[in-house]
PDB file of N, CA and C in Angstrom:
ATOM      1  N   UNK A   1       0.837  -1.181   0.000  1.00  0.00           N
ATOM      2  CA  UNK A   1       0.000   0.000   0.000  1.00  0.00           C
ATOM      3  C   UNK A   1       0.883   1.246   0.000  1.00  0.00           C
ATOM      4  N   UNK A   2       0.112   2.340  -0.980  1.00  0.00           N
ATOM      5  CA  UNK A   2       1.205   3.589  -0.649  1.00  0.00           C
ATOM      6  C   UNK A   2       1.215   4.162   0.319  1.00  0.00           C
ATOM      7  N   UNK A   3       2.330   5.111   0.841  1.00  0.00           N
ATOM      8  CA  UNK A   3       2.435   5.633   1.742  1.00  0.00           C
ATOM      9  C   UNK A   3       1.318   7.150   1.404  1.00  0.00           C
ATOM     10  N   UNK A   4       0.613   7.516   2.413  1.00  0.00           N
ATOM     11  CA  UNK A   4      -0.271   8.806   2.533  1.00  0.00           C
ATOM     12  C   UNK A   4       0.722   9.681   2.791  1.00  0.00           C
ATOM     13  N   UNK A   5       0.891  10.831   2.095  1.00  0.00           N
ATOM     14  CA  UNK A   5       1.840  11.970   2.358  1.00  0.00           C
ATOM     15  C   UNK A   5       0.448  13.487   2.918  1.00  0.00           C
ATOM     16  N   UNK A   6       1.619  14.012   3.577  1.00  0.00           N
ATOM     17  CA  UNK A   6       0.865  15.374   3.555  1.00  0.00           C
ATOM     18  C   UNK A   6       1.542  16.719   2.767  1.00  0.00           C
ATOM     19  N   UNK A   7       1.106  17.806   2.412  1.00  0.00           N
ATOM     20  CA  UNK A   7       2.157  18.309   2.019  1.00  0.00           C
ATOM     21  C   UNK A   7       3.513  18.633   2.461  1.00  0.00           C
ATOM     22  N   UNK A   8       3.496  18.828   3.726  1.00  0.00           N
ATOM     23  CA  UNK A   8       4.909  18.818   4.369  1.00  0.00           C
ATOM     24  C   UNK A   8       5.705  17.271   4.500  1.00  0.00           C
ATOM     25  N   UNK A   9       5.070  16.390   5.278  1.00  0.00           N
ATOM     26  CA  UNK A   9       6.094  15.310   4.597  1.00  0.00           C
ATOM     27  C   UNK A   9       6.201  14.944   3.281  1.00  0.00           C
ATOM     28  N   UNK A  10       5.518  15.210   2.343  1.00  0.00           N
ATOM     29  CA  UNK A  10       5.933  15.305   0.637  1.00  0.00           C
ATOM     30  C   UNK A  10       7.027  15.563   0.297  1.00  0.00           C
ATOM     31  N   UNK A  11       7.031  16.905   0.914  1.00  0.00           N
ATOM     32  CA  UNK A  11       8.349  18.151   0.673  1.00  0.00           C
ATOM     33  C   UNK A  11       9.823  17.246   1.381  1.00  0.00           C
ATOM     34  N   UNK A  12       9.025  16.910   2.685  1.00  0.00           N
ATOM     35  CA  UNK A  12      10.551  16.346   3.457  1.00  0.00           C
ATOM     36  C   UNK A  12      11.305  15.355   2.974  1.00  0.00           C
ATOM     37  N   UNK A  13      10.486  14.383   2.709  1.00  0.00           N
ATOM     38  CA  UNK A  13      10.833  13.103   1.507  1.00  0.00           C
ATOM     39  C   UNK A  13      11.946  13.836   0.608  1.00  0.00           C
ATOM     40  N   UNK A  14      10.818  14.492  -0.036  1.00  0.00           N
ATOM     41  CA  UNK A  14      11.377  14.434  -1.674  1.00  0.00           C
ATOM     42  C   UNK A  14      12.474  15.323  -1.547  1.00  0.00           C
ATOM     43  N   UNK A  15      12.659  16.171  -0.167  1.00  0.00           N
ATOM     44  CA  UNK A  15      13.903  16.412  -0.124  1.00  0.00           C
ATOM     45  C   UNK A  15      15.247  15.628  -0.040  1.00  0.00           C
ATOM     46  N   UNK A  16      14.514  15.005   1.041  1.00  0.00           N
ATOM     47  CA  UNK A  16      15.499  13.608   1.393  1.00  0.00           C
ATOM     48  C   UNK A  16      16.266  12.429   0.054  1.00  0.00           C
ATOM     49  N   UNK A  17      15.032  12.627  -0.980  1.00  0.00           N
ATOM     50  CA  UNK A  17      15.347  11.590  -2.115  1.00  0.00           C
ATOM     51  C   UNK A  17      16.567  12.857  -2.648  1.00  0.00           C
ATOM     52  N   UNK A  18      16.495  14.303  -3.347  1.00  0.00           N
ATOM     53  CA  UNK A  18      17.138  14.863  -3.646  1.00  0.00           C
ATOM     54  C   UNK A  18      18.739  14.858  -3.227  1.00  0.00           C
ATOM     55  N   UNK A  19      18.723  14.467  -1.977  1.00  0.00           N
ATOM     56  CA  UNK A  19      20.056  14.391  -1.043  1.00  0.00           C
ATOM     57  C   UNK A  19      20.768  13.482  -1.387  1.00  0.00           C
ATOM     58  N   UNK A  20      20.146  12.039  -1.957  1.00  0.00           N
ATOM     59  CA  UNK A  20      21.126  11.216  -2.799  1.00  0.00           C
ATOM     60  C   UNK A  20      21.375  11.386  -3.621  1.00  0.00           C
ATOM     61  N   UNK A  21      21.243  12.510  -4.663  1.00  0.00           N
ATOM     62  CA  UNK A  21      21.647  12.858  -5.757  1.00  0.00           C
ATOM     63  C   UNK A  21      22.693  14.311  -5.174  1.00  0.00           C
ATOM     64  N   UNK A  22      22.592  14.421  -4.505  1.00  0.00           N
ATOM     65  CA  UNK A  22      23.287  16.132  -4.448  1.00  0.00           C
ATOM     66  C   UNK A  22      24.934  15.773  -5.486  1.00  0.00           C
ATOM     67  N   UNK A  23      25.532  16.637  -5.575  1.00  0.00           N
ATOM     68  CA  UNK A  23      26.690  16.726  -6.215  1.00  0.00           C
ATOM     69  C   UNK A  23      26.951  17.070  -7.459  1.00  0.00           C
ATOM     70  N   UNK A  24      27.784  17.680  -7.904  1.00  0.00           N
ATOM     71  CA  UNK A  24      28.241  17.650  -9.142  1.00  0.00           C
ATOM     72  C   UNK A  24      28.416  16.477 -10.183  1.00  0.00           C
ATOM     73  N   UNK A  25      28.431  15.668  -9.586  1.00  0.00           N
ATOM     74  CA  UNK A  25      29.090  14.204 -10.437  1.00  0.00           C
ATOM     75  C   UNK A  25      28.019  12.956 -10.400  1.00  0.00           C
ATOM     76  N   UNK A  26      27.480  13.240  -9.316  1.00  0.00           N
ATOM     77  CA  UNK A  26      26.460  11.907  -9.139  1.00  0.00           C
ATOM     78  C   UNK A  26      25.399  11.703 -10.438  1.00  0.00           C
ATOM     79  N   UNK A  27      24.765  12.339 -10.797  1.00  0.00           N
ATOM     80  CA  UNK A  27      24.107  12.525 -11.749  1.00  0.00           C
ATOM     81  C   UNK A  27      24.382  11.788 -13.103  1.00  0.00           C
ATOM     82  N   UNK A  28      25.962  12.662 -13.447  1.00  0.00           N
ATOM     83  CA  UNK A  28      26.786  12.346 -14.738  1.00  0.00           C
ATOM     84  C   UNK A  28      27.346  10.698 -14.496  1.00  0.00           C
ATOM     85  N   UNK A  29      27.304  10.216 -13.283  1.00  0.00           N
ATOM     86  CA  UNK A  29      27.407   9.084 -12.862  1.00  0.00           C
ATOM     87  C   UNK A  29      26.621   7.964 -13.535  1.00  0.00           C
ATOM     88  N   UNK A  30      25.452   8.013 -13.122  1.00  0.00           N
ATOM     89  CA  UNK A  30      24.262   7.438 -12.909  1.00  0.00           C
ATOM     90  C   UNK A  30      23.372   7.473 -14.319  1.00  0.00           C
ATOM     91  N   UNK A  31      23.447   8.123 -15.467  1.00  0.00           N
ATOM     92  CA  UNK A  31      23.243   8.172 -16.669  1.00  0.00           C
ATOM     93  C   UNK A  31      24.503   7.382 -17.225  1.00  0.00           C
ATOM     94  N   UNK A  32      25.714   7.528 -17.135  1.00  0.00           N
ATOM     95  CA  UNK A  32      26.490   6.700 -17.416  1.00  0.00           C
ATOM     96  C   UNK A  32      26.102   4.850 -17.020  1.00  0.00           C
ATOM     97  N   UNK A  33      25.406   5.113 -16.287  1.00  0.00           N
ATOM     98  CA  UNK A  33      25.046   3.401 -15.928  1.00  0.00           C
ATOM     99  C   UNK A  33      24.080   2.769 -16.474  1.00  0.00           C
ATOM    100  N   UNK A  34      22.839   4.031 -16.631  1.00  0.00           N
ATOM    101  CA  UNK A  34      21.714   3.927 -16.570  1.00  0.00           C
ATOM    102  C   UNK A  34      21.178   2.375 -17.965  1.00  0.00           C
ATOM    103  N   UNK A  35      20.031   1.711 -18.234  1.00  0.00           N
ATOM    104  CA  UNK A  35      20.204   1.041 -19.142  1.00  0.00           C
ATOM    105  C   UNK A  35      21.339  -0.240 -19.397  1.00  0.00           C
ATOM    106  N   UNK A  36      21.224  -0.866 -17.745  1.00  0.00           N
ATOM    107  CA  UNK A  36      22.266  -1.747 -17.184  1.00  0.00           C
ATOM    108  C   UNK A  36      23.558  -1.894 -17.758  1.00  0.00           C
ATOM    109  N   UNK A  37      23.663  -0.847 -17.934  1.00  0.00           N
ATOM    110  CA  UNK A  37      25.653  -0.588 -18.048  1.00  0.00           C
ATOM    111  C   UNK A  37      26.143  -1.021 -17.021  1.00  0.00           C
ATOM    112  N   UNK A  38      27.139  -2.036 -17.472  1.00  0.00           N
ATOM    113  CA  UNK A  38      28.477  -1.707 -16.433  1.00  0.00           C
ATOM    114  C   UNK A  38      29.708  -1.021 -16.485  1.00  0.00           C
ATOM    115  N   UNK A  39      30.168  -0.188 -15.939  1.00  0.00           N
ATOM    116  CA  UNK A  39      31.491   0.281 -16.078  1.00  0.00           C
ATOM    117  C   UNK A  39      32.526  -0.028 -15.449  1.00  0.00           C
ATOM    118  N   UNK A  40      33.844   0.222 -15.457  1.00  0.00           N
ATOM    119  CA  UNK A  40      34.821   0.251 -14.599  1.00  0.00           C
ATOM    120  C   UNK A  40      35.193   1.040 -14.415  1.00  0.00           C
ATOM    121  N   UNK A  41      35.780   1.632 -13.078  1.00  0.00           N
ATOM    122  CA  UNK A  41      36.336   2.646 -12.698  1.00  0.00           C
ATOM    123  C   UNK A  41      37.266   3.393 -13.819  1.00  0.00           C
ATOM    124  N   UNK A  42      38.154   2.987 -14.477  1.00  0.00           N
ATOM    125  CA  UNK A  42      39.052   3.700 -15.367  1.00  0.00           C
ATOM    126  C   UNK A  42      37.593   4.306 -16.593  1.00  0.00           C
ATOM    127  N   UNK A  43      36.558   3.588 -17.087  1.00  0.00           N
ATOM    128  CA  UNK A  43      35.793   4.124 -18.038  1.00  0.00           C
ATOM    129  C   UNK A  43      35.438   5.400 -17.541  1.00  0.00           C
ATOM    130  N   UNK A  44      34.816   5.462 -15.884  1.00  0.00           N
ATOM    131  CA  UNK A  44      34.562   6.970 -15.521  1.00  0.00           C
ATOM    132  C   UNK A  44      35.234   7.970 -15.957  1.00  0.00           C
ATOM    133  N   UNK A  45      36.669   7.269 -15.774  1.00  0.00           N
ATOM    134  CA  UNK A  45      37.741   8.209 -16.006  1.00  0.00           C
ATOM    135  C   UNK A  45      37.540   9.063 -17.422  1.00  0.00           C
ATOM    136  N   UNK A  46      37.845   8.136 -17.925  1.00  0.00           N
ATOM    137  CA  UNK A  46      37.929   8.637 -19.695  1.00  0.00           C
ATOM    138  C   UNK A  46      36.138   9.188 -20.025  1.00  0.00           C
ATOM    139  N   UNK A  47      34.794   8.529 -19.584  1.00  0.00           N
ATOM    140  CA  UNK A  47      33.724   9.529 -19.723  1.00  0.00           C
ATOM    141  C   UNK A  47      33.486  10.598 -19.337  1.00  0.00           C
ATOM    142  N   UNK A  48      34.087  10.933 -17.912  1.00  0.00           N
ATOM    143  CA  UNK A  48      33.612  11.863 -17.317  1.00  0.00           C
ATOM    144  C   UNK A  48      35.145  13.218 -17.305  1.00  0.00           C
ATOM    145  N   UNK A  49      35.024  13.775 -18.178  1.00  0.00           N
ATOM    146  CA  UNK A  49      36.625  14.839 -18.480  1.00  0.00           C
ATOM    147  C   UNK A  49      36.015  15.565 -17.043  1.00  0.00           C
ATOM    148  N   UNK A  50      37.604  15.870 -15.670  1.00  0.00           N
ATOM    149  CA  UNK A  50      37.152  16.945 -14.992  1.00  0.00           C
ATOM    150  C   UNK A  50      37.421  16.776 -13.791  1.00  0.00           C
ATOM    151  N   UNK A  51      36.892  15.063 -13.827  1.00  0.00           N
ATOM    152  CA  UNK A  51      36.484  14.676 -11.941  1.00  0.00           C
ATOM    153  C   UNK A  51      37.813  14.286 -12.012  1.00  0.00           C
ATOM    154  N   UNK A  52      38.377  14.550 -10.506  1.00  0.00           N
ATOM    155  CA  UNK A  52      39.306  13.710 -10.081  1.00  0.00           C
ATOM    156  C   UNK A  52      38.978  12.081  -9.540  1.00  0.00           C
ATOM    157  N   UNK A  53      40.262  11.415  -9.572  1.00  0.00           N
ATOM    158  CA  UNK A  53      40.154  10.439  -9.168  1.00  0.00           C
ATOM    159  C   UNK A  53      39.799  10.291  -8.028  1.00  0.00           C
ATOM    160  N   UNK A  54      39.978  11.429  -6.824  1.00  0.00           N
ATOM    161  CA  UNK A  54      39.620  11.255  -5.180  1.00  0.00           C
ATOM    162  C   UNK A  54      37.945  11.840  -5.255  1.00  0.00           C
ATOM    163  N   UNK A  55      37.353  12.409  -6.197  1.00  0.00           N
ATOM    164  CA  UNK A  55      35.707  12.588  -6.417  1.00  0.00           C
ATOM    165  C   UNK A  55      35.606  11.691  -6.850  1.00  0.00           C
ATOM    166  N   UNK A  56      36.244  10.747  -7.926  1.00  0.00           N
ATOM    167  CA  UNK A  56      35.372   9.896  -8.300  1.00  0.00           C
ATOM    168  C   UNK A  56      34.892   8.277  -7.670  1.00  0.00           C
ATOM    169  N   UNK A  57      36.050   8.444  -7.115  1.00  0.00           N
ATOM    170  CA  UNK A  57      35.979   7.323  -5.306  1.00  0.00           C
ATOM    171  C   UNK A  57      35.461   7.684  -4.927  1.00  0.00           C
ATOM    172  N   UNK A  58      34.903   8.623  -4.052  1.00  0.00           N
ATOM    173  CA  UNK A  58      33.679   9.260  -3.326  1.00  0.00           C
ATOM    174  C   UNK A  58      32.543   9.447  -3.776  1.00  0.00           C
ATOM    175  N   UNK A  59      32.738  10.134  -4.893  1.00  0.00           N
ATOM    176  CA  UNK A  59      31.252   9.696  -5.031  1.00  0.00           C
ATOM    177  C   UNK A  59      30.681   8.386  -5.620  1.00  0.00           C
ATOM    178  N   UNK A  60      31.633   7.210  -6.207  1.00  0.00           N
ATOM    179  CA  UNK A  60      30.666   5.992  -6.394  1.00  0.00           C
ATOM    180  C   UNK A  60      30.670   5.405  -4.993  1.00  0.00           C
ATOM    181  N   UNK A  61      31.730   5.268  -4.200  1.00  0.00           N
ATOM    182  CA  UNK A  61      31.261   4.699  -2.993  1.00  0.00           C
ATOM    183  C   UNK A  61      30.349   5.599  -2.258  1.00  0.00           C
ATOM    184  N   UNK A  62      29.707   7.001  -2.295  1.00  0.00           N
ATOM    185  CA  UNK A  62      28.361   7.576  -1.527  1.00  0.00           C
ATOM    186  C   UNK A  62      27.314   6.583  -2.352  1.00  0.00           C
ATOM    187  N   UNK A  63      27.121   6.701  -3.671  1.00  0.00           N
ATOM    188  CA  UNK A  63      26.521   6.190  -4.333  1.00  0.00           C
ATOM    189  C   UNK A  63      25.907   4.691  -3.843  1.00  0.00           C
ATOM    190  N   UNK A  64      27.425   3.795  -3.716  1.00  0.00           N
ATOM    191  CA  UNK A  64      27.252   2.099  -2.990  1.00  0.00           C
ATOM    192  C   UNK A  64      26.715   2.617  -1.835  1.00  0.00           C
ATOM    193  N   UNK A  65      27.112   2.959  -0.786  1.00  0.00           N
ATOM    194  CA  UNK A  65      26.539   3.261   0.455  1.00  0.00           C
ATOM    195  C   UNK A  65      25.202   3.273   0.385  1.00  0.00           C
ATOM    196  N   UNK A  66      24.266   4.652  -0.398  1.00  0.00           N
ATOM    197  CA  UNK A  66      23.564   4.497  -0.379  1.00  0.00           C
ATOM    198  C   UNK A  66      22.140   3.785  -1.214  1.00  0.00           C
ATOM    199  N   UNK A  67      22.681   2.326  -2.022  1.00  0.00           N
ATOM    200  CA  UNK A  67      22.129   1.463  -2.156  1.00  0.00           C
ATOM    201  C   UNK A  67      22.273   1.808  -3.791  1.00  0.00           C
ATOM    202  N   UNK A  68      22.747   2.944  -4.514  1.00  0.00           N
ATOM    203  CA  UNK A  68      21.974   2.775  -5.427  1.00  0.00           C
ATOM    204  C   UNK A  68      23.030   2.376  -6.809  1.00  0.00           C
ATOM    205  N   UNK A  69      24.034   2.230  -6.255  1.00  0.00           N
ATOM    206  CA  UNK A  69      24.927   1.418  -7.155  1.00  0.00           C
ATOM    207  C   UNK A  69      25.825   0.414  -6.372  1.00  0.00           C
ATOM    208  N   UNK A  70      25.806  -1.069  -7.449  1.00  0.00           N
ATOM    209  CA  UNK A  70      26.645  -2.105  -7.033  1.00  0.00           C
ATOM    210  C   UNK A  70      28.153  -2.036  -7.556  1.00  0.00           C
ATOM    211  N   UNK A  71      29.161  -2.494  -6.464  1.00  0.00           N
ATOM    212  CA  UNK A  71      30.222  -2.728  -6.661  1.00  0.00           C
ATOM    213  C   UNK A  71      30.611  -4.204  -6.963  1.00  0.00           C
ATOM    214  N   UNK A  72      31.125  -4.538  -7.837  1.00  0.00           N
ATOM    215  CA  UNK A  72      31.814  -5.993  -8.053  1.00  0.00           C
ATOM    216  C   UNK A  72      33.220  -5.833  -7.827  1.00  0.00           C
ATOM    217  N   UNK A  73      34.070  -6.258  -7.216  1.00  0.00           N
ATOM    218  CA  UNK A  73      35.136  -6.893  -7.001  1.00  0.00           C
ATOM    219  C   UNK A  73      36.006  -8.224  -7.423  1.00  0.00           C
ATOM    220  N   UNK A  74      36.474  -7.909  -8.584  1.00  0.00           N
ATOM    221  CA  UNK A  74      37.243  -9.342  -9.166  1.00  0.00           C
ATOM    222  C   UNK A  74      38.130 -10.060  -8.065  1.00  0.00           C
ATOM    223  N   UNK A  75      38.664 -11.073  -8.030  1.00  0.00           N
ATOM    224  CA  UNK A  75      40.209 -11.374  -7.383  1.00  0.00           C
ATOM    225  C   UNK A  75      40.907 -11.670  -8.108  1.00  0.00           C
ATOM    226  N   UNK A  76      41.593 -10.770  -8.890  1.00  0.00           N
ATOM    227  CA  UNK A  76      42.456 -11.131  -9.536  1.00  0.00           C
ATOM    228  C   UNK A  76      43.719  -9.731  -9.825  1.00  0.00           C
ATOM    229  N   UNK A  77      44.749  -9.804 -10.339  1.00  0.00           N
ATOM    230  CA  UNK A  77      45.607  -8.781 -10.612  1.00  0.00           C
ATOM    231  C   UNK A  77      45.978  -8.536 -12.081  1.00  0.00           C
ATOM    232  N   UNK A  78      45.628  -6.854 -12.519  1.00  0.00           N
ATOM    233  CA  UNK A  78      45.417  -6.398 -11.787  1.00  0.00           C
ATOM    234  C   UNK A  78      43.754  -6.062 -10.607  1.00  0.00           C
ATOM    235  N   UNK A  79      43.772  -5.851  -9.933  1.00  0.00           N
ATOM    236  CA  UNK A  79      42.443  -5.871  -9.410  1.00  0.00           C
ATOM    237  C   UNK A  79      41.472  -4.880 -10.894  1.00  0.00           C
ATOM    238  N   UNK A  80      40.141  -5.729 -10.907  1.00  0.00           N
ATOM    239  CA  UNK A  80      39.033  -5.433 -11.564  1.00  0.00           C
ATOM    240  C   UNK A  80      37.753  -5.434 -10.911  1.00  0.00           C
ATOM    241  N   UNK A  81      37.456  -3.692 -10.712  1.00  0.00           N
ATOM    242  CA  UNK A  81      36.683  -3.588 -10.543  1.00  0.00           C
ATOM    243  C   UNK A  81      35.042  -3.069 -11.226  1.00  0.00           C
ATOM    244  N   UNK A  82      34.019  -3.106 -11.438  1.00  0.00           N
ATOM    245  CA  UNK A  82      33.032  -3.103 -11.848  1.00  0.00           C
ATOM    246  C   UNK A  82      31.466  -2.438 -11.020  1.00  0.00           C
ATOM    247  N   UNK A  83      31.221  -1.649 -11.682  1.00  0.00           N
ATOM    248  CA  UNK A  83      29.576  -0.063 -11.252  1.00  0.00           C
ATOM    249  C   UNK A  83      28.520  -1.188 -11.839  1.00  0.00           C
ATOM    250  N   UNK A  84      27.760  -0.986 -11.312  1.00  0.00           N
ATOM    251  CA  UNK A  84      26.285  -1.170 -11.952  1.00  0.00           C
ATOM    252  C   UNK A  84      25.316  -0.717 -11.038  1.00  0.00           C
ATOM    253  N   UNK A  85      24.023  -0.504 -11.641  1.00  0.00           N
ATOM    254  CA  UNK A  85      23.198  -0.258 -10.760  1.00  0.00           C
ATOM    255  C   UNK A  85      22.350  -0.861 -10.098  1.00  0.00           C
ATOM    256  N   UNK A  86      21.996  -0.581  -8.891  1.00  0.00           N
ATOM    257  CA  UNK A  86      21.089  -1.169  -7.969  1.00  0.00           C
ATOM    258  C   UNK A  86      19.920  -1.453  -8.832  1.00  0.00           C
ATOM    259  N   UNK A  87      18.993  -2.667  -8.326  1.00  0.00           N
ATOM    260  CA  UNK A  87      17.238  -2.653  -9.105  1.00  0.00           C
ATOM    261  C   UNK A  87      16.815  -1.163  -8.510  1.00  0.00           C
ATOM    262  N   UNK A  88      16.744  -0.960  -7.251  1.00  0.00           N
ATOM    263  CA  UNK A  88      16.957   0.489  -7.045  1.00  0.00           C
ATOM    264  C   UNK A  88      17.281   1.640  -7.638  1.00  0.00           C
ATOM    265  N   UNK A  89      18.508   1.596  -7.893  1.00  0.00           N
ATOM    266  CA  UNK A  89      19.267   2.376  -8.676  1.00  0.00           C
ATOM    267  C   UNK A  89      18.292   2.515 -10.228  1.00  0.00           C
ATOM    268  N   UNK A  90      18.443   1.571 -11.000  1.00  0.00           N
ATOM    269  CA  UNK A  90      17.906   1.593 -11.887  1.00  0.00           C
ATOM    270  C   UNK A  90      16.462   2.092 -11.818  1.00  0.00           C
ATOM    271  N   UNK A  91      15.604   1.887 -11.074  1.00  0.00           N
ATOM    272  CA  UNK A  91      14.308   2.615 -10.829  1.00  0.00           C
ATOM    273  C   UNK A  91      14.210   4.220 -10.708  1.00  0.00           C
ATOM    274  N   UNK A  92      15.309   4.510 -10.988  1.00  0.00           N
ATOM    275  CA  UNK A  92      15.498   6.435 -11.052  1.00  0.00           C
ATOM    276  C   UNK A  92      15.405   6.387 -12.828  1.00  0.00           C
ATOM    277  N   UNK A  93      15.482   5.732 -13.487  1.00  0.00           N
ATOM    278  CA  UNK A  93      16.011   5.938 -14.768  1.00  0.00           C
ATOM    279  C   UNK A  93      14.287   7.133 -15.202  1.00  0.00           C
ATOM    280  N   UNK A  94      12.905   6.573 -14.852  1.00  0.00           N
ATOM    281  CA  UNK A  94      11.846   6.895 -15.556  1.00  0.00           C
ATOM    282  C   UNK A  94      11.753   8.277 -14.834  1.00  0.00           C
ATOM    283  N   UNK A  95      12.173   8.473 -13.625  1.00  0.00           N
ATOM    284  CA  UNK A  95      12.138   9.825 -12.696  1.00  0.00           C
ATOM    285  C   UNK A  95      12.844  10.799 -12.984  1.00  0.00           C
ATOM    286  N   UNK A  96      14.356  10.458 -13.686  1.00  0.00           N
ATOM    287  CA  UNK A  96      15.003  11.299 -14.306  1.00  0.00           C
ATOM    288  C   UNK A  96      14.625  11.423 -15.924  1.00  0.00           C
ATOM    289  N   UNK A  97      13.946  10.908 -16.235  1.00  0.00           N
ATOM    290  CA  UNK A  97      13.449  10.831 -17.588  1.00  0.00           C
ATOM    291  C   UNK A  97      12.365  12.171 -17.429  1.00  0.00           C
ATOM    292  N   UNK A  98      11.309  11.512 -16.694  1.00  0.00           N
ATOM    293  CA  UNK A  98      10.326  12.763 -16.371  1.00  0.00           C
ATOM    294  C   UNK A  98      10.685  13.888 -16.118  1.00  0.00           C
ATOM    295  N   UNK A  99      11.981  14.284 -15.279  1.00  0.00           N
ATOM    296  CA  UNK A  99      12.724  15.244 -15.125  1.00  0.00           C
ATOM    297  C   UNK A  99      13.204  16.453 -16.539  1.00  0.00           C
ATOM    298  N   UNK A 100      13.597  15.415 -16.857  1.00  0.00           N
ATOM    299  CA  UNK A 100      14.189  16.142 -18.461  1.00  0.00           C
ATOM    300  C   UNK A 100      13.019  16.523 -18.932  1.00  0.00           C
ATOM    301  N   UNK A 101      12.207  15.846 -19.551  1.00  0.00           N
ATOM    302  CA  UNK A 101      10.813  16.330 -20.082  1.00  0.00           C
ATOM    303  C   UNK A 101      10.160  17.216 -19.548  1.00  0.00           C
ATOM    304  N   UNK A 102       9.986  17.418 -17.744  1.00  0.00           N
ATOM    305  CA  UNK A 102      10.018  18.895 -17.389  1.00  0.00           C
ATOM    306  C   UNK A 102      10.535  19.730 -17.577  1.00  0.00           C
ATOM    307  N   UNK A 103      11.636  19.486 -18.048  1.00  0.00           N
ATOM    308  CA  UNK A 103      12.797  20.843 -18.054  1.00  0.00           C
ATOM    309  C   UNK A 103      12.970  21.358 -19.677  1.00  0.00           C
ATOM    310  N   UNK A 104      12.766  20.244 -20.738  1.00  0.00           N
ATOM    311  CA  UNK A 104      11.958  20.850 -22.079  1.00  0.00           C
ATOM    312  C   UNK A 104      11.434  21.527 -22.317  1.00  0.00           C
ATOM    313  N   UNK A 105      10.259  21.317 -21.312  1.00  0.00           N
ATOM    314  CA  UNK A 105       8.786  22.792 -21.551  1.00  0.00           C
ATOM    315  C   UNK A 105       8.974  24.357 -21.049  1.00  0.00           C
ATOM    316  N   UNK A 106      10.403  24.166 -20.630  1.00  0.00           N
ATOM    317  CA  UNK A 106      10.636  25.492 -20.246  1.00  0.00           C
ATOM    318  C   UNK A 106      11.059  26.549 -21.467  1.00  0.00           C
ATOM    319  N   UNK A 107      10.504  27.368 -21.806  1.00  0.00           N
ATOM    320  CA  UNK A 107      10.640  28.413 -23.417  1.00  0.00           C
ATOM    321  C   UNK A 107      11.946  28.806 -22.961  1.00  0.00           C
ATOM    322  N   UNK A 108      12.187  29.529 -23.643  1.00  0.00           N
ATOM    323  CA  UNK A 108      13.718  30.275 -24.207  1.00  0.00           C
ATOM    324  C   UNK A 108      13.529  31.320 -22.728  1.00  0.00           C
ATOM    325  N   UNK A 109      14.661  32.238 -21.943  1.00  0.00           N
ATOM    326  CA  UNK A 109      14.820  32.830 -21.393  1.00  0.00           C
ATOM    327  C   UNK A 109      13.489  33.083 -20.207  1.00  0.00           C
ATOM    328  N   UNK A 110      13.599  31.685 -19.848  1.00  0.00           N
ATOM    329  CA  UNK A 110      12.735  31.131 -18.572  1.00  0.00           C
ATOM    330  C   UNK A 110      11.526  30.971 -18.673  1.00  0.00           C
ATOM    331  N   UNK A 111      10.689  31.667 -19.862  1.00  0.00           N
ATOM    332  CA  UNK A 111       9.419  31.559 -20.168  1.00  0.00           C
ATOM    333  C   UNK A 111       8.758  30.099 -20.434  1.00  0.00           C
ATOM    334  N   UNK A 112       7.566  29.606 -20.136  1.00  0.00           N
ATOM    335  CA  UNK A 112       7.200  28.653 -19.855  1.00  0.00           C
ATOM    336  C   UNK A 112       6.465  28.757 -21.606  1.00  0.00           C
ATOM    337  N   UNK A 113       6.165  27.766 -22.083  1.00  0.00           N
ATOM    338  CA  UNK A 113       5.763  27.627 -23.527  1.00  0.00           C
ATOM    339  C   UNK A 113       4.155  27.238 -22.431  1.00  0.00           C
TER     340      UNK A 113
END
């Protein structure tokens, strides 16, 4: 059953959901995955021109932490490692979709079409 919101816990939520996305990079992350990609750490590298290597550790492990991307761990040398996304994770794909399509209808110099 869904959860009953009011308008203030609406707001608090959907703040709260916003908070796993905060950052510069998370985003550019997470489209990189999106459509069960896997990557490896060095692909970030070469997709994403900008981030450092100490952002880009941080933010996929905020990311693992908070559920919405998996880490694989090879054993082998050199070590291989491997992103994908959570079923979780992946359940942002239609939310950020809707997102964009909001942000379409916006006219030229803020005006709303």
């Amino acid at each position: 059953m869904r959860k009953i919101y009011t308008p203030a816990s609406a707001a608090a939520e959907a703040l709260e959901a916003i908070k796993l996305l905060e950052g510069r990079w998370k985003l550019i992350i997470l489209f990189h995955l999106f459509d069960g990609k896997v990557q490896r750490y060095s692909d970030f590298e070469k997709l994403i021109p900008g981030i450092s290597q100490k952002m880009l550790a941080q933010q996929l492990r905020k990311l693992e932490t908070d559920g919405i991307v998996h880490r694989t761990v090879y054993p082998q040398v050199p070590p291989k490692v491997e992103y994908r996304l959570t079923e979780w994770g992946q359940a942002l794909c239609p939310a950020l979709d809707a997102l964009l399509n909001w942000a379409e209808q916006k006219g030229p110099l803020g005006e709303h079409t």
